[in-house]
Protein backbone atom coordinates (compact mmCIF):
# COMPACT_ATOMS: atom_id res chain seq x y z
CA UNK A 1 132.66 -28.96 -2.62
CA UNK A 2 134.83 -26.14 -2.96
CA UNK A 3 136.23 -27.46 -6.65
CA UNK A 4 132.83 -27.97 -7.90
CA UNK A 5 131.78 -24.19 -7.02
CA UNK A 6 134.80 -22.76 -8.13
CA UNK A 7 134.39 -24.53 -11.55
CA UNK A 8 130.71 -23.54 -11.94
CA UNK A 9 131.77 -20.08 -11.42
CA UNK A 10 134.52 -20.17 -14.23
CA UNK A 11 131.89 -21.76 -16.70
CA UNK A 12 129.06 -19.75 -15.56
CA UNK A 13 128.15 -17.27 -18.76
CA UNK A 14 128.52 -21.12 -20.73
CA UNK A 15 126.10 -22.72 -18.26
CA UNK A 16 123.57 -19.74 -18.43
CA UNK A 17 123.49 -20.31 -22.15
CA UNK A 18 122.92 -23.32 -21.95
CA UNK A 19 119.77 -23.31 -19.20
CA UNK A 20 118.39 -20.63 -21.72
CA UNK A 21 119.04 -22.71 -25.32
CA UNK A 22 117.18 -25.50 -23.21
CA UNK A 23 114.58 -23.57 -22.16
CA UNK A 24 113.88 -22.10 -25.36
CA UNK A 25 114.10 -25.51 -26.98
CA UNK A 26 111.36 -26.97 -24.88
CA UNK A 27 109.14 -23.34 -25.73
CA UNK A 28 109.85 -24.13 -29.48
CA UNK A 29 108.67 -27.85 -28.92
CA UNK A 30 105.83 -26.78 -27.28
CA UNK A 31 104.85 -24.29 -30.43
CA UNK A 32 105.16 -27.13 -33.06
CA UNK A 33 102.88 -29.56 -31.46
CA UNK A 34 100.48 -26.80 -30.98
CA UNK A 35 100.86 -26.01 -34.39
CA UNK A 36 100.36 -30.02 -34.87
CA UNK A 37 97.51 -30.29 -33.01
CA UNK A 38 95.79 -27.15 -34.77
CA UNK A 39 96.67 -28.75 -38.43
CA UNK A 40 94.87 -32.05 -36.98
CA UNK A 41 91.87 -29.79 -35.85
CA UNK A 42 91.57 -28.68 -38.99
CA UNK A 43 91.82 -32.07 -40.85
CA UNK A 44 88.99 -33.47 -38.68
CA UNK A 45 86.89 -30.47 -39.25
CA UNK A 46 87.48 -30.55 -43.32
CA UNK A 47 86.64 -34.41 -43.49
CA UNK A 48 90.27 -35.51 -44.00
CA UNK A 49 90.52 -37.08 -40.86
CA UNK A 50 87.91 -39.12 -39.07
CA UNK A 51 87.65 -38.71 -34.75
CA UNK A 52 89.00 -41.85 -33.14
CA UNK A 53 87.78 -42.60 -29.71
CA UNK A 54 89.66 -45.24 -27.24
CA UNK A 55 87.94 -47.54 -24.93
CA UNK A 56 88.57 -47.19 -21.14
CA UNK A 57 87.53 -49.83 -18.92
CA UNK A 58 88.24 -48.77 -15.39
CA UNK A 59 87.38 -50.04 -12.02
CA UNK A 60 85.53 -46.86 -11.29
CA UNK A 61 84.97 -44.94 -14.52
CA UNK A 62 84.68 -46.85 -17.70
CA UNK A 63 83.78 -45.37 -20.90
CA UNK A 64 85.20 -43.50 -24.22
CA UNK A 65 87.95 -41.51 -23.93
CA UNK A 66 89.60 -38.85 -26.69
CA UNK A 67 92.68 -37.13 -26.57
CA UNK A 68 94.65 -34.37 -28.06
CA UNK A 69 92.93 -32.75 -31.13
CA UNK A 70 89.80 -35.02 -30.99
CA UNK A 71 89.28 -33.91 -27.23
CA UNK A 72 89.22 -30.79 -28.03
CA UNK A 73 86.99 -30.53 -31.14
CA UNK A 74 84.79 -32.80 -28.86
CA UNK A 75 84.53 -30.49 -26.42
CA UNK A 76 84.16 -27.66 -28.71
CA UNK A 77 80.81 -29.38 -29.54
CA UNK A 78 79.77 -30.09 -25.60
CA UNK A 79 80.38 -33.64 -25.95
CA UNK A 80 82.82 -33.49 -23.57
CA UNK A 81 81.72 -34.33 -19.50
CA UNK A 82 84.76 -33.78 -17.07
CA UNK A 83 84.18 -36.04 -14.52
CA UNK A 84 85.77 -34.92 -11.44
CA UNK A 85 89.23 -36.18 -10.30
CA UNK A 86 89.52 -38.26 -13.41
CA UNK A 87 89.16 -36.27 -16.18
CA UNK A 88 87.37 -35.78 -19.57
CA UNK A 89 84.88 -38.11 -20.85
CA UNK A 90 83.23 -38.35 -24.00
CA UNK A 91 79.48 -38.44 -23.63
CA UNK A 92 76.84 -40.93 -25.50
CA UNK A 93 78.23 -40.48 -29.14
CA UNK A 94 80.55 -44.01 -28.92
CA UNK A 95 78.04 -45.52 -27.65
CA UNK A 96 75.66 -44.45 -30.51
CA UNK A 97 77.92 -44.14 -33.24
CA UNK A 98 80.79 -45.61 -32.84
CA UNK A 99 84.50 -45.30 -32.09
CA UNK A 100 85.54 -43.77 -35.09
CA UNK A 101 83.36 -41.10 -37.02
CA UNK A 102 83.44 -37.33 -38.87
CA UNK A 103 83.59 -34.26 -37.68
CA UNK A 104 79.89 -33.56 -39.51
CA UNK A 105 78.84 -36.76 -37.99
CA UNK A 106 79.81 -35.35 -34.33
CA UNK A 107 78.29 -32.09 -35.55
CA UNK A 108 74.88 -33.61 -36.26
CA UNK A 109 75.01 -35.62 -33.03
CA UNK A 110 75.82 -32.98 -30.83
CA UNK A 111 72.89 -30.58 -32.18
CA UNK A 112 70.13 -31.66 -30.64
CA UNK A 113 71.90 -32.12 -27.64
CA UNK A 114 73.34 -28.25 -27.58
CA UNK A 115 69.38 -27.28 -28.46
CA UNK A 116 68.38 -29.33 -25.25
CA UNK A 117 71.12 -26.87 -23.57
CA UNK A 118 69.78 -24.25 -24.74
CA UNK A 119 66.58 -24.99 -23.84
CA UNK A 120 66.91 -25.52 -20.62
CA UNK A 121 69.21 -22.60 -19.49
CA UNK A 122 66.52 -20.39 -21.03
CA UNK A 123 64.24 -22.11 -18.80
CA UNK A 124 66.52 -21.68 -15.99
CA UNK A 125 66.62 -17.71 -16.48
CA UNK A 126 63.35 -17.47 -17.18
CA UNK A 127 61.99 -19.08 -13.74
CA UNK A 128 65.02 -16.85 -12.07
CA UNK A 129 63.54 -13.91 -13.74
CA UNK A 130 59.87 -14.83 -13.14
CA UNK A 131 61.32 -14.81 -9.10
CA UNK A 132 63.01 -11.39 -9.36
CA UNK A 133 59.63 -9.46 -10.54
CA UNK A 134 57.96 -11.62 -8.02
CA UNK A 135 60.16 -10.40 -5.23
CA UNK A 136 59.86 -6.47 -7.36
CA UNK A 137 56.30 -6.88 -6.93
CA UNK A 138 54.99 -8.31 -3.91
CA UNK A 139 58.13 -6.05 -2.23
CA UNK A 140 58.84 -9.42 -0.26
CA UNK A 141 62.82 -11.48 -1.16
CA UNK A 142 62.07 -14.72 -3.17
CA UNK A 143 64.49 -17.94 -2.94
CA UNK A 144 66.25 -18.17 -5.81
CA UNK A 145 68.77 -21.07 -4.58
CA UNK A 146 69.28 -23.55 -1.43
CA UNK A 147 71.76 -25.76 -1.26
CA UNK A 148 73.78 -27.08 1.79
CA UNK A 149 77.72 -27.15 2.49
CA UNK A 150 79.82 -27.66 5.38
CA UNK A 151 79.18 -25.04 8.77
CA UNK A 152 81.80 -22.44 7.87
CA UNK A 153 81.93 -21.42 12.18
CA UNK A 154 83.95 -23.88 14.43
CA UNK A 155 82.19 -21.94 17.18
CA UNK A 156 78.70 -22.94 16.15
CA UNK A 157 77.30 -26.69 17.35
CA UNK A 158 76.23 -27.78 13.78
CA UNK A 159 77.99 -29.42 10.90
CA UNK A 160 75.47 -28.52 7.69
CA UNK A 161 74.79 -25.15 7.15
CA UNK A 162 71.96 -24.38 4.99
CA UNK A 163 72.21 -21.09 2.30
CA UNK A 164 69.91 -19.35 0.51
CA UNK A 165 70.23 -16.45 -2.44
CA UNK A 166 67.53 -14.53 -2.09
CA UNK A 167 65.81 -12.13 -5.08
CA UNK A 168 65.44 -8.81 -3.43
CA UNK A 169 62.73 -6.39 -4.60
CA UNK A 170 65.36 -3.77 -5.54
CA UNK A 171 66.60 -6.55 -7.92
CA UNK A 172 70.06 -7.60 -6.10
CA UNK A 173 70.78 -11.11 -4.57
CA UNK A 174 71.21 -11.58 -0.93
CA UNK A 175 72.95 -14.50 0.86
CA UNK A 176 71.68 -15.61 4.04
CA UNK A 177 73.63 -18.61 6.03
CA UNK A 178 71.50 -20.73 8.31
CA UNK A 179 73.25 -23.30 11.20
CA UNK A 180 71.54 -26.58 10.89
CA UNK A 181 71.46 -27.95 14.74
């Protein structure tokens, strides 16, 4: 009503000051449990504090769980599986271990696994490499990828279309979408 707006505009400068000593008080929150979370980071990873892990038992998705600091030094390690539209999930080392364990204990856990990792992407570039000096010397595009999504035409009869990355001989990638009928 007219009152109302004709008070807001006498105390305006006072309400502007306060929308920004708010703001800036949430901002300053915000800093000191990052700061907190950073000082817990580096307790786990010095020994003084061990990793904690929760049990979730879900109708879906049941497993361990770890939050704030411990999620993130987790995941620093790759022990950390985001599983889609429910979040992150820690992966094996509960199960194994236990719920409650050190930092060098997560460390020696997740080594192997991060070799594995390792292993396997160089695998991975190695066969995609192999494909592009196929494709460089027989002259001829090699299939890198296939995989199948949705038809991306409403115009076409088909609901799968099928695509493939090709290795060209002049060492480029080329896409080529197929209609499935």
């Amino acid at each position: 009503n007219k009152k109302a707006l004709e008070e807001i505009k006498a105390n305006k400068e006072d309400i502007k000051a306060e929308l920004l000593r708010r703001e800036q008080e949430a901002i300053q929150k915000e800093q000191e449990k990052e700061q907190e979370k950073e000082k817990k980071k580096e307790a786990i990873k010095k020994g003084e504090q061990k990793i904690k892990l929760v049990w979730h038992e879900g109708e879906i998705l049941r497993g361990y769980m770890a939050f704030d600091a411990e999620l993130e030094v987790l995941e620093e390690l790759g022990l950390i599986k985001n599983i889609e539209g429910w979040g992150p999930k820690v992966e094996k080392i509960g199960e194994q271990i236990g719920e409650e364990f050190t930092y060098q204990q997560a460390v020696d856990f997740a080594k192997p696994i991060q070799e594995e990792k390792e292993r396997k992407q160089k695998e991975r570039e190695e066969k995609r490499n192999a494909k592009f000096e196929e494709a460089k010397r027989t002259g001829e595009a090699v299939v890198l990828t296939e995989i199948t999504c949705d038809c991306n035409d409403p115009e076409e009869d088909c609901s799968l279309d099928l695509i493939r990355e090709y290795a060209m001989p002049d060492g480029t990638i080329k896409e080529k979408r197929i209609h499935t009928y």
